[in-house]
Protein backbone atom coordinates (compact mmCIF):
# COMPACT_ATOMS: atom_id res chain seq x y z
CA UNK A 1 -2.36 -12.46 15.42
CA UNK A 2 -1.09 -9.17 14.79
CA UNK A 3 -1.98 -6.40 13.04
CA UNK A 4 -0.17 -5.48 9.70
CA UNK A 5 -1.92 -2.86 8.34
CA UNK A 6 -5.22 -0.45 8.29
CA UNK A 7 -6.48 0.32 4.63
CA UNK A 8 -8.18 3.19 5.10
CA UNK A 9 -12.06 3.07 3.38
CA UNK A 10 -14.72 5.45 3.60
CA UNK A 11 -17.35 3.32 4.90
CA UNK A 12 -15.62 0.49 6.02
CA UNK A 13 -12.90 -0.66 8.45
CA UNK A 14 -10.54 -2.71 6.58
CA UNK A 15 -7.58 -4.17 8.80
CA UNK A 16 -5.37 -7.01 7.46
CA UNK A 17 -3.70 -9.38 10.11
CA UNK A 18 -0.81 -11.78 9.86
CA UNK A 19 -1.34 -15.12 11.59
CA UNK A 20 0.31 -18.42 11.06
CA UNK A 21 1.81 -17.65 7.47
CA UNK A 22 -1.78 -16.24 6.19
CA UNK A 23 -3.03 -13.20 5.75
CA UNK A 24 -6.63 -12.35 6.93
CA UNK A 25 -8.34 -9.68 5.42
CA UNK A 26 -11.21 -8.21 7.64
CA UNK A 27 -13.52 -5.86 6.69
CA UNK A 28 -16.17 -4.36 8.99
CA UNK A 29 -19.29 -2.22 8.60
CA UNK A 30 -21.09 -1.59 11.78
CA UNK A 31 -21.96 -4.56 13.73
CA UNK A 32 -21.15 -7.02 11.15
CA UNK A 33 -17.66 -8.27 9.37
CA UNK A 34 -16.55 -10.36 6.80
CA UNK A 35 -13.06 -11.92 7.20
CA UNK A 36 -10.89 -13.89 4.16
CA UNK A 37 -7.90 -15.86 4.39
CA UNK A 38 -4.83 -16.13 2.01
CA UNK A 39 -1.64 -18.13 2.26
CA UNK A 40 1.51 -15.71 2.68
CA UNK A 41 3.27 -17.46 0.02
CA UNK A 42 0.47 -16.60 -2.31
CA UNK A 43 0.82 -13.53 -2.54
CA UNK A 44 3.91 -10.71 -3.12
CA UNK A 45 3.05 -8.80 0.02
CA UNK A 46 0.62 -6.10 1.24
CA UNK A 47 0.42 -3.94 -1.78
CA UNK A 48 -1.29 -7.32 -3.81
CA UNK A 49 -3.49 -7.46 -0.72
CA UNK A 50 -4.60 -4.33 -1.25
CA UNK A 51 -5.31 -4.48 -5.07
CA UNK A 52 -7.17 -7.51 -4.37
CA UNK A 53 -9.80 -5.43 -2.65
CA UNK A 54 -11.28 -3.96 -5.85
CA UNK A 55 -13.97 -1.07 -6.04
CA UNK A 56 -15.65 -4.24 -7.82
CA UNK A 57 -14.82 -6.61 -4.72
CA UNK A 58 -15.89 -4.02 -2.38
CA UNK A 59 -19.00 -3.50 -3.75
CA UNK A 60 -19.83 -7.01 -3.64
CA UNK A 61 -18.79 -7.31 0.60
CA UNK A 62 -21.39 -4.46 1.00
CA UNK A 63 -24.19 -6.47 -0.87
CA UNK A 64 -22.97 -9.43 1.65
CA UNK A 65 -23.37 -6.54 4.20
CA UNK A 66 -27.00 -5.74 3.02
CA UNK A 67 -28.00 -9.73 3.36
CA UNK A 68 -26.30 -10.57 6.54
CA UNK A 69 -28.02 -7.23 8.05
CA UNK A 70 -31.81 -8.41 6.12
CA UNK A 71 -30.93 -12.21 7.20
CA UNK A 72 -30.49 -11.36 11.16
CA UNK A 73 -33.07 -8.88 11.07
CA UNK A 74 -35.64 -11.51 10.00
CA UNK A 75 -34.35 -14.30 12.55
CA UNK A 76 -34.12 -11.39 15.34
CA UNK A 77 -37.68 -10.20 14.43
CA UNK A 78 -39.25 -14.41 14.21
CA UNK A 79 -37.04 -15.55 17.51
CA UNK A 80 -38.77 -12.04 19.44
CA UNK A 81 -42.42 -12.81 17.80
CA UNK A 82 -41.62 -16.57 19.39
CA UNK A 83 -40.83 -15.52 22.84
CA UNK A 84 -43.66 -12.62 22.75
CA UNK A 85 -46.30 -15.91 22.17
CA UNK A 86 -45.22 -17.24 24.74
């Protein structure tokens, strides 16, 4: 897997890879990430990759963001109140 390019982002780290005739798109925002994949041949090249990743689409990783942080906060906080019973 190599890297192809670095979108820059404000607030996240965007870096798209090329692997096995797909594309993967990762975007990161502090300890979590969200990765998509996308056939080469379905697409005209980097520049579509990067119009893919809307204000719009972006907006919607960061509400991911907001849930995956809420959803391993909660299972963090019940696995700790677990082991502290004990």
């Amino acid at each position: 897997m190599r890297v192809v390019k670095e979108i820059p982002h404000p607030r996240f780290k965007i870096t798209v890879f090329s692997w096995n005739n797909k594309y993967i798109i990762k975007i990161e925002d502090a300890h979590l990430e969200q990765s998509f994949k996308i056939d080469a041949s379905e697409v005209t090249g980097l520049d579509e990759i990067e119009a893919i990743l809307s204000h719009d689409f972006l907006v919607s990783a960061l509400k991911r963001f907001v849930q995956m942080g809420d959803d391993f906060a909660t299972a963090y906080r019940s696995r700790y109140t677990q082991l502290k019973k004990k």
